[in-house]
N, C-alpha and C. Protein backbone atom coordinates (compact mmCIF):
# COMPACT_ATOMS: atom_id res chain seq x y z
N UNK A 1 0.84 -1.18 0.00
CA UNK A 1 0.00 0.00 0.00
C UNK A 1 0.89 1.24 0.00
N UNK A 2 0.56 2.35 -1.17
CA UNK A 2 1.30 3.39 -1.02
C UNK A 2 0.46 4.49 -0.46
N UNK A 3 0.56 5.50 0.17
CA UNK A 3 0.15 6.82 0.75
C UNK A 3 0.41 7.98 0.72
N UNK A 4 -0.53 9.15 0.45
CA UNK A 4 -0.04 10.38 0.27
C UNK A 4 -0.81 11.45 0.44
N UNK A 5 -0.32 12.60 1.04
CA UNK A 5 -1.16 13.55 1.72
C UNK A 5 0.00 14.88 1.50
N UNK A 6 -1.23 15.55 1.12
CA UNK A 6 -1.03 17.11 1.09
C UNK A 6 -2.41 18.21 1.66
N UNK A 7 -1.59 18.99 2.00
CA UNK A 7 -2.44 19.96 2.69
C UNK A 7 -2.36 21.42 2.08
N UNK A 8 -3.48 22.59 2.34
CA UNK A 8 -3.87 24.26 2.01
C UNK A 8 -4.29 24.76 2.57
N UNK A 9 -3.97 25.62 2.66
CA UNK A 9 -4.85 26.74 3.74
C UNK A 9 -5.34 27.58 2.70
N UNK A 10 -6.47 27.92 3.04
CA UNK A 10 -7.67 28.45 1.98
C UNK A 10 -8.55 29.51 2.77
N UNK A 11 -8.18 31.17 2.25
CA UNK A 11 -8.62 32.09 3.13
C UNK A 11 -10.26 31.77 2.86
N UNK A 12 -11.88 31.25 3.78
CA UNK A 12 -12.79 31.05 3.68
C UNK A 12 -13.34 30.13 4.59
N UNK A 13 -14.50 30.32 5.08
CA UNK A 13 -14.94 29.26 6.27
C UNK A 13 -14.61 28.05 5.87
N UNK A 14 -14.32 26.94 7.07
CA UNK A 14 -14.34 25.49 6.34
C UNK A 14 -15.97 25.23 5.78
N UNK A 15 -16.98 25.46 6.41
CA UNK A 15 -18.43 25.51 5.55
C UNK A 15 -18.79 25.38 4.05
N UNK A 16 -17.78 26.95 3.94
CA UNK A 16 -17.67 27.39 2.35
C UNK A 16 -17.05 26.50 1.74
N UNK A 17 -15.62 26.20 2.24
CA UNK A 17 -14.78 25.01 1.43
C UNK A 17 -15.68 23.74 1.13
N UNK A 18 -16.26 23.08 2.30
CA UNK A 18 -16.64 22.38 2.16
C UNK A 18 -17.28 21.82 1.38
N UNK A 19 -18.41 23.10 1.15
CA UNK A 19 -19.51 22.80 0.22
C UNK A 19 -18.86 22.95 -1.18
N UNK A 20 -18.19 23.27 -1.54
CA UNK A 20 -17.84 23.36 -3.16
C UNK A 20 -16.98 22.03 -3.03
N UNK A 21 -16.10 21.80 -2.24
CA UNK A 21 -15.65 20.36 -2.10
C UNK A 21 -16.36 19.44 -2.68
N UNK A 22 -17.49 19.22 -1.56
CA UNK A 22 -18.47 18.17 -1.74
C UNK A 22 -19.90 18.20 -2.75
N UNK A 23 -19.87 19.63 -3.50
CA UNK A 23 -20.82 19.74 -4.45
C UNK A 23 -20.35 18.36 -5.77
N UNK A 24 -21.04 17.42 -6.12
CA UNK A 24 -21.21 16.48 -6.58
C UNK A 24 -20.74 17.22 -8.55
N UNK A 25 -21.81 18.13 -8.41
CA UNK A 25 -22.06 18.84 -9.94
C UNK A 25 -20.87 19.41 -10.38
N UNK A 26 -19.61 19.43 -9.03
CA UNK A 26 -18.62 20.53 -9.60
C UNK A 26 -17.47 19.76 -9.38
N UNK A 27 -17.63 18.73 -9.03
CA UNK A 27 -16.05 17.94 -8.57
C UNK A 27 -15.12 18.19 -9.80
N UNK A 28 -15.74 18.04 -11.15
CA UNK A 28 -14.71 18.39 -12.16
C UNK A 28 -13.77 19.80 -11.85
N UNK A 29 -14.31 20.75 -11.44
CA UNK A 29 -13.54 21.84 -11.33
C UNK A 29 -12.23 21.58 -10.50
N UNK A 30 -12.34 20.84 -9.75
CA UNK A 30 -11.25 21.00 -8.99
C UNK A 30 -10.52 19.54 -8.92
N UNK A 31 -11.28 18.40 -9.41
CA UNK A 31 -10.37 16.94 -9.38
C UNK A 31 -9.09 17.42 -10.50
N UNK A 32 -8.44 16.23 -10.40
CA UNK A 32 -7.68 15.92 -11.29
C UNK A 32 -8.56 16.01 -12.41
N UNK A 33 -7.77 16.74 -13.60
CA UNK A 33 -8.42 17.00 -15.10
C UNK A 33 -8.60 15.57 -15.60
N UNK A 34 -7.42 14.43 -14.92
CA UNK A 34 -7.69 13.35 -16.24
C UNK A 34 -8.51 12.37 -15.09
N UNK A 35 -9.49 12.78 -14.42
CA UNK A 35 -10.66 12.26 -13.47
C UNK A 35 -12.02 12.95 -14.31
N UNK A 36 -12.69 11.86 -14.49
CA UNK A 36 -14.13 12.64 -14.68
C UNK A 36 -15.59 11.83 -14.00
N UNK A 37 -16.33 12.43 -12.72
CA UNK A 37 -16.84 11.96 -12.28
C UNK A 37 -18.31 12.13 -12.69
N UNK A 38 -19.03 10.94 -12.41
CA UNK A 38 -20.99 10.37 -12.91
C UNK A 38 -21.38 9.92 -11.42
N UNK A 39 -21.79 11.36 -11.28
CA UNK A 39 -22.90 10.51 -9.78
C UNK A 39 -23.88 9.58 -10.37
N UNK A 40 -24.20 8.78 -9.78
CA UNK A 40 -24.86 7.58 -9.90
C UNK A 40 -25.93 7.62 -8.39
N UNK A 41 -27.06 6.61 -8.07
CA UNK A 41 -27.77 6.54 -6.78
C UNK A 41 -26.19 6.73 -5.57
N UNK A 42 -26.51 7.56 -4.83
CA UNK A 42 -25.29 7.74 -3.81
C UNK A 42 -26.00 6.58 -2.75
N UNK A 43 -24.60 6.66 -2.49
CA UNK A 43 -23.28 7.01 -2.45
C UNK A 43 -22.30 6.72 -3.89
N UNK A 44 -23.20 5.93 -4.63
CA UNK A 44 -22.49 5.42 -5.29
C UNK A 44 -21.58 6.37 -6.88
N UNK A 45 -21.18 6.33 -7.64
CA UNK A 45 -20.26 7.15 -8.79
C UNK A 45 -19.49 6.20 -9.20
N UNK A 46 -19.65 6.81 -10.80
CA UNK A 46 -18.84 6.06 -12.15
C UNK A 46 -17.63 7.49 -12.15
N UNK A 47 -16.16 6.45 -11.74
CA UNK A 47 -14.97 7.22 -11.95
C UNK A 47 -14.28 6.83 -13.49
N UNK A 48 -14.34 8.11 -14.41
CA UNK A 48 -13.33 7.73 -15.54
C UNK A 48 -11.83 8.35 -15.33
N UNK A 49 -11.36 7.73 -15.93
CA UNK A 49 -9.08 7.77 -15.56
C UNK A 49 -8.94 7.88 -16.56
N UNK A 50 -8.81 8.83 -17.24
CA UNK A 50 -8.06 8.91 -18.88
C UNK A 50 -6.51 8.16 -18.90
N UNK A 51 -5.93 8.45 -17.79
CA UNK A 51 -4.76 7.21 -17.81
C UNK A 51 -4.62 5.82 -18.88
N UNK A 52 -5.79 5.77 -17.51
CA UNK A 52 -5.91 3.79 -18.03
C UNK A 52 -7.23 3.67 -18.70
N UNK A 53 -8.04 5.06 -19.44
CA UNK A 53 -9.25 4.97 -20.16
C UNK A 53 -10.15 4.18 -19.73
N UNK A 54 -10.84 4.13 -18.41
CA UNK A 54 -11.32 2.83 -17.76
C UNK A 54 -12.55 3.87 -16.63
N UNK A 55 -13.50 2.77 -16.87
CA UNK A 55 -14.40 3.66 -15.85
C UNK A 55 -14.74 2.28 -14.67
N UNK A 56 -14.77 3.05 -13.37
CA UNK A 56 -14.51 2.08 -12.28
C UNK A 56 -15.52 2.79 -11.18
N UNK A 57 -16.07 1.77 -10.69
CA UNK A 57 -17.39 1.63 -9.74
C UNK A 57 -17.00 2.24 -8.50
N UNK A 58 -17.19 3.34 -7.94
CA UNK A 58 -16.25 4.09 -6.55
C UNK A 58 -17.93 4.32 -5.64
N UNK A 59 -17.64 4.96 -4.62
CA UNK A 59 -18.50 5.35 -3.88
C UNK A 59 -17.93 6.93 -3.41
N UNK A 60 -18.24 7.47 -3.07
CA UNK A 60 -18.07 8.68 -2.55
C UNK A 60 -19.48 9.21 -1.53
N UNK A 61 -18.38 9.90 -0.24
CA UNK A 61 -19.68 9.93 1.21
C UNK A 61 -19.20 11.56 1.14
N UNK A 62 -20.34 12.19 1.37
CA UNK A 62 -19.74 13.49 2.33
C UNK A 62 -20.36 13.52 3.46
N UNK A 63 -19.79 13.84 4.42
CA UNK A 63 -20.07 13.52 6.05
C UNK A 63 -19.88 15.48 6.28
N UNK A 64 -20.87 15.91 6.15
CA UNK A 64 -20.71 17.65 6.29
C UNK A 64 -20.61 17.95 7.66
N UNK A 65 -21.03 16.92 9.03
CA UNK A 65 -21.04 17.70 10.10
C UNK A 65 -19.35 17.16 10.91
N UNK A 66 -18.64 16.89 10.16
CA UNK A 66 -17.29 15.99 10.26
C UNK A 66 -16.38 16.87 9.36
N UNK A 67 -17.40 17.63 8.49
CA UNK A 67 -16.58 18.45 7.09
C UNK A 67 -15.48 17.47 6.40
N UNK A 68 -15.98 15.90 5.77
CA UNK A 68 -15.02 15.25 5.67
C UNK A 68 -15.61 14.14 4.38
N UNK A 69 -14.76 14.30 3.17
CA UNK A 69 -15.31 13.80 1.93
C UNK A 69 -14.65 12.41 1.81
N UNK A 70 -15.09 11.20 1.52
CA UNK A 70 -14.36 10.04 1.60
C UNK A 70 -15.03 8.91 0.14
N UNK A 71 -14.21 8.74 -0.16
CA UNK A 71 -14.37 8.09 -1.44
C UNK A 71 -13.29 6.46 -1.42
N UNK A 72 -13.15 5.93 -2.46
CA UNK A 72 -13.18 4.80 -3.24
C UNK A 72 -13.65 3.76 -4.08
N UNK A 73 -13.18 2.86 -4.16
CA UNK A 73 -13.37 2.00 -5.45
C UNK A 73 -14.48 0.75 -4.75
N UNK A 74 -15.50 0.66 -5.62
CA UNK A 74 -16.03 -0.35 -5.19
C UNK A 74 -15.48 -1.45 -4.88
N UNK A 75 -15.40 -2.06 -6.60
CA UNK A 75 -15.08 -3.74 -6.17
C UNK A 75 -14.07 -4.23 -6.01
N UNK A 76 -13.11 -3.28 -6.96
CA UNK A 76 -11.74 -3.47 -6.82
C UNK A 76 -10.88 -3.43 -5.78
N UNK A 77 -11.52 -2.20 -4.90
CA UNK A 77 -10.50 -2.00 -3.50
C UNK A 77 -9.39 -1.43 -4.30
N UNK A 78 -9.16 -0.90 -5.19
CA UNK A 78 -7.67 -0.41 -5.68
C UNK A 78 -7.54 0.88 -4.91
N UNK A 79 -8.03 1.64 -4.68
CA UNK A 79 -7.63 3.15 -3.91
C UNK A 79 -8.79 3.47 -2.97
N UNK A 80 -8.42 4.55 -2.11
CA UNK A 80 -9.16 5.10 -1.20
C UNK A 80 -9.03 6.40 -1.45
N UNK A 81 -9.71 7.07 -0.35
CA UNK A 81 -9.47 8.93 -0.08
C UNK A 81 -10.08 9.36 0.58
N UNK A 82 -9.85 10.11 1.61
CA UNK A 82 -10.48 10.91 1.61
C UNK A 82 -10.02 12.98 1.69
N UNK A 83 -10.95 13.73 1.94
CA UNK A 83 -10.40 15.37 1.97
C UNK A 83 -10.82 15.93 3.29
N UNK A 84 -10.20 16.26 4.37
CA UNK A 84 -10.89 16.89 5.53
C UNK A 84 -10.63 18.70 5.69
N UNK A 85 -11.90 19.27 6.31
CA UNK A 85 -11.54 20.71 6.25
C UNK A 85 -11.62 20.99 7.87
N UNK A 86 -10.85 21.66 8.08
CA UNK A 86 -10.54 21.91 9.59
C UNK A 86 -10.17 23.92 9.64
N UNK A 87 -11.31 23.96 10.61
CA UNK A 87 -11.64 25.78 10.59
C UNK A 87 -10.40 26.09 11.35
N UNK A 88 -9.78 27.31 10.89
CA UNK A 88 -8.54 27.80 11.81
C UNK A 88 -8.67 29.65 12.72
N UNK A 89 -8.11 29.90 13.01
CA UNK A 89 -8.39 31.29 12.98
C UNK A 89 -8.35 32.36 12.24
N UNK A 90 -9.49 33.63 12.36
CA UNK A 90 -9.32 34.25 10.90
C UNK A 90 -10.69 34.34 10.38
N UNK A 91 -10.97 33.58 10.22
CA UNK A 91 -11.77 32.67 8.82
C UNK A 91 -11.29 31.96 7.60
N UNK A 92 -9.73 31.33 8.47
CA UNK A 92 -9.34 30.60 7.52
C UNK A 92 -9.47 29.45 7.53
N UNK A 93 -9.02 28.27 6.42
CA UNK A 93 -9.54 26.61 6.75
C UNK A 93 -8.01 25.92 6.36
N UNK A 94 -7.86 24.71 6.48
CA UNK A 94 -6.98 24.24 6.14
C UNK A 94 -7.88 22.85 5.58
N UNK A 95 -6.88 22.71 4.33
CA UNK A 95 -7.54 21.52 3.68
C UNK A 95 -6.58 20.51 3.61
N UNK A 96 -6.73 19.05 3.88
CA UNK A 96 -6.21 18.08 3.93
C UNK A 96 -6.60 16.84 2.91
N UNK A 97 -5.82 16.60 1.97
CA UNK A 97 -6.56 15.16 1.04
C UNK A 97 -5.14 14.06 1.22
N UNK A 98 -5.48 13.11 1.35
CA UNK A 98 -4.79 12.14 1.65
C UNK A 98 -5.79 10.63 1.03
N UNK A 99 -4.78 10.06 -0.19
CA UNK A 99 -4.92 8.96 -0.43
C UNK A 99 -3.89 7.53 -0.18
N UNK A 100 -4.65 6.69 -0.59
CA UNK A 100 -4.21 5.13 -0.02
C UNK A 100 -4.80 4.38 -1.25
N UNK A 101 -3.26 4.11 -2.05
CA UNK A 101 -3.61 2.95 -3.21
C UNK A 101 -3.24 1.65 -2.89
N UNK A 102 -4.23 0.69 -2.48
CA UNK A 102 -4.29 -0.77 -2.49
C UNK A 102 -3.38 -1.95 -3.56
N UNK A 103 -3.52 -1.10 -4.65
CA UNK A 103 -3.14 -1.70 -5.93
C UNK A 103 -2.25 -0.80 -7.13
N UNK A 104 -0.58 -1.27 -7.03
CA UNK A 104 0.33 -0.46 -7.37
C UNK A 104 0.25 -0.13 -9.17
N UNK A 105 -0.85 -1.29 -9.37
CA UNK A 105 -1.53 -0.93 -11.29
C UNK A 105 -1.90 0.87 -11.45
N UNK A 106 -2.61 1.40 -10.28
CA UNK A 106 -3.42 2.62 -9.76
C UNK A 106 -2.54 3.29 -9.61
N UNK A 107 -1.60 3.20 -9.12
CA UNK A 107 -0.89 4.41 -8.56
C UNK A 107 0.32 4.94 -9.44
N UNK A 108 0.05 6.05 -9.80
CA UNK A 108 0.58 6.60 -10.98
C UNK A 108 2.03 7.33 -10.88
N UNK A 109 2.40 6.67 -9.07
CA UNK A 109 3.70 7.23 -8.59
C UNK A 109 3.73 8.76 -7.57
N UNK A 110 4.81 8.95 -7.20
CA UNK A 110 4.96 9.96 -5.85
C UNK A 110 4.46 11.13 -6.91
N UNK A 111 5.35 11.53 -7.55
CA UNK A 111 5.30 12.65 -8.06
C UNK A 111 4.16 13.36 -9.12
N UNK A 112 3.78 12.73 -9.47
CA UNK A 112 2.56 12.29 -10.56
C UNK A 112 1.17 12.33 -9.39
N UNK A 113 1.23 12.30 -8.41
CA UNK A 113 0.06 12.31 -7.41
C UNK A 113 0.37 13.41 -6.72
N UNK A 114 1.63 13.73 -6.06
CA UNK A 114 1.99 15.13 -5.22
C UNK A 114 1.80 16.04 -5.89
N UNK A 115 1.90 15.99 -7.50
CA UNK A 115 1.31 17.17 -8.65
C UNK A 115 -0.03 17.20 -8.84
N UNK A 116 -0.74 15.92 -8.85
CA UNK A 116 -2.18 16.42 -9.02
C UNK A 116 -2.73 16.73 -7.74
N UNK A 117 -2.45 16.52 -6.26
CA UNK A 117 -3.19 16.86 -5.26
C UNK A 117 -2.49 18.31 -5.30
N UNK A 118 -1.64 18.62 -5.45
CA UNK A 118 -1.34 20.14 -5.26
C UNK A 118 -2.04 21.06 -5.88
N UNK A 119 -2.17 20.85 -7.65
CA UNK A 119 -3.22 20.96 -8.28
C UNK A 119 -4.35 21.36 -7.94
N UNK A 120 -4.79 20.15 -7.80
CA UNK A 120 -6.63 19.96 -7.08
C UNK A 120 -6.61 21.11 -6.35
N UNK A 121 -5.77 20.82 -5.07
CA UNK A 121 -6.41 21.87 -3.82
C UNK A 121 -5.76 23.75 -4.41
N UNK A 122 -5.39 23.76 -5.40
CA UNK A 122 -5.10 25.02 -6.07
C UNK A 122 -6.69 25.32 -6.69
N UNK A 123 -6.86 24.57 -7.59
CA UNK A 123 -8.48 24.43 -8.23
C UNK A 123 -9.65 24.68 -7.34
N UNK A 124 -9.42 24.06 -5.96
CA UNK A 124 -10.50 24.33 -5.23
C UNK A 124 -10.59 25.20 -4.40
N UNK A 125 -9.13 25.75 -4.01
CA UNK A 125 -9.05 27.62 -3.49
C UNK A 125 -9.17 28.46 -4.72
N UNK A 126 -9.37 27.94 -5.96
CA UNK A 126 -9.87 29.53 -6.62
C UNK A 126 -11.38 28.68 -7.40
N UNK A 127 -12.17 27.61 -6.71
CA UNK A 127 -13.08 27.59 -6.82
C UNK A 127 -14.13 28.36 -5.50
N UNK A 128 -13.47 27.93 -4.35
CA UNK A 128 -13.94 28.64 -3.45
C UNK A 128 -13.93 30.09 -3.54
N UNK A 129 -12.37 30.44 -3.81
CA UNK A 129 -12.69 32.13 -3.85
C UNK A 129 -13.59 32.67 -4.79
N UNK A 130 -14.08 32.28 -5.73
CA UNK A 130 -15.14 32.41 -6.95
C UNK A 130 -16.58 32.52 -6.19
N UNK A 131 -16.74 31.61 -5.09
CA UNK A 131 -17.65 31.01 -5.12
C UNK A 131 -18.33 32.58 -3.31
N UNK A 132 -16.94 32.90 -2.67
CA UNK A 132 -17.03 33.34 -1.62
C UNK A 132 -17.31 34.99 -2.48
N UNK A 133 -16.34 35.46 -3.35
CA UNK A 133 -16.47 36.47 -3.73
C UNK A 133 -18.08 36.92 -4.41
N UNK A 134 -18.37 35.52 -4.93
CA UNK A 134 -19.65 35.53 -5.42
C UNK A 134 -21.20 36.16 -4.64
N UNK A 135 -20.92 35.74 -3.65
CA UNK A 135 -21.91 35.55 -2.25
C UNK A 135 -21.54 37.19 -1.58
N UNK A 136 -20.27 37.92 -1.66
CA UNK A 136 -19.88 38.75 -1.08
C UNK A 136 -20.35 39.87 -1.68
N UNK A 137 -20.50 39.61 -3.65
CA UNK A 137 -20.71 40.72 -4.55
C UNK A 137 -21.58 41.01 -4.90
């Protein structure tokens, strides 16, 4: 099993983060580009990997009073995840995503994952700030 976690601090309530986090309709904005997610009856979601061109049976939970998004693979068990938001002082949040690949076929390596979670949580502080400025203007 390999593991990996990165963290952001994101000027905006964890609330705010949260919810664009866990908005279902917008995960594209901020996943990995070569991720494209199909909610399906939840928990359940069709994950496509342009990688390995493959669409794979995942689940995804959001637990909002935990502020804590948790996902994986159905049948396969090949990966996990989840993203936690933790309020700081300010009105700032810190965001945490940390995955766990089961199956080393999945895992696309250190660097190749430390780039797309850095990514992501870049995508989702200027989805949030979009989203805070929005509400503000």
């Amino acid at each position: 099993m390999t593991e990996y976690e990165r963290s952001r601090t994101m000027p905006a309530q964890p609330e705010q983060v949260f919810d664009q986090a866990a908005n279902v309709d917008q995960l594209e904005t901020w996943l990995p580009e070569a991720l494209h997610v199909r909610p399906g009856e939840p928990p359940a979601v069709t994950v496509h990997e342009d990688r390995t061109d493959e669409d794979m049976s995942a689940v995804l939970r959001a637990r909002r009073e935990q502020m804590r998004l948790e996902w994986g693979t159905r049948d396969q068990g090949s990966y996990t995840g989840w993203l936690q938001v933790a309020g700081m002082d300010g009105g700032v949040s810190e965001v945490t995503v940390h995955l766990s690949f089961f199956d080393d076929s999945h895992d696309p390596g250190e660097k190749a994952v430390n780039d797309a979670l850095d990514t992501s949580l870049q995508r989702l502080e200027e989805q949030v700030r979009l989203r805070v400025d929005n509400a503000a203007g």
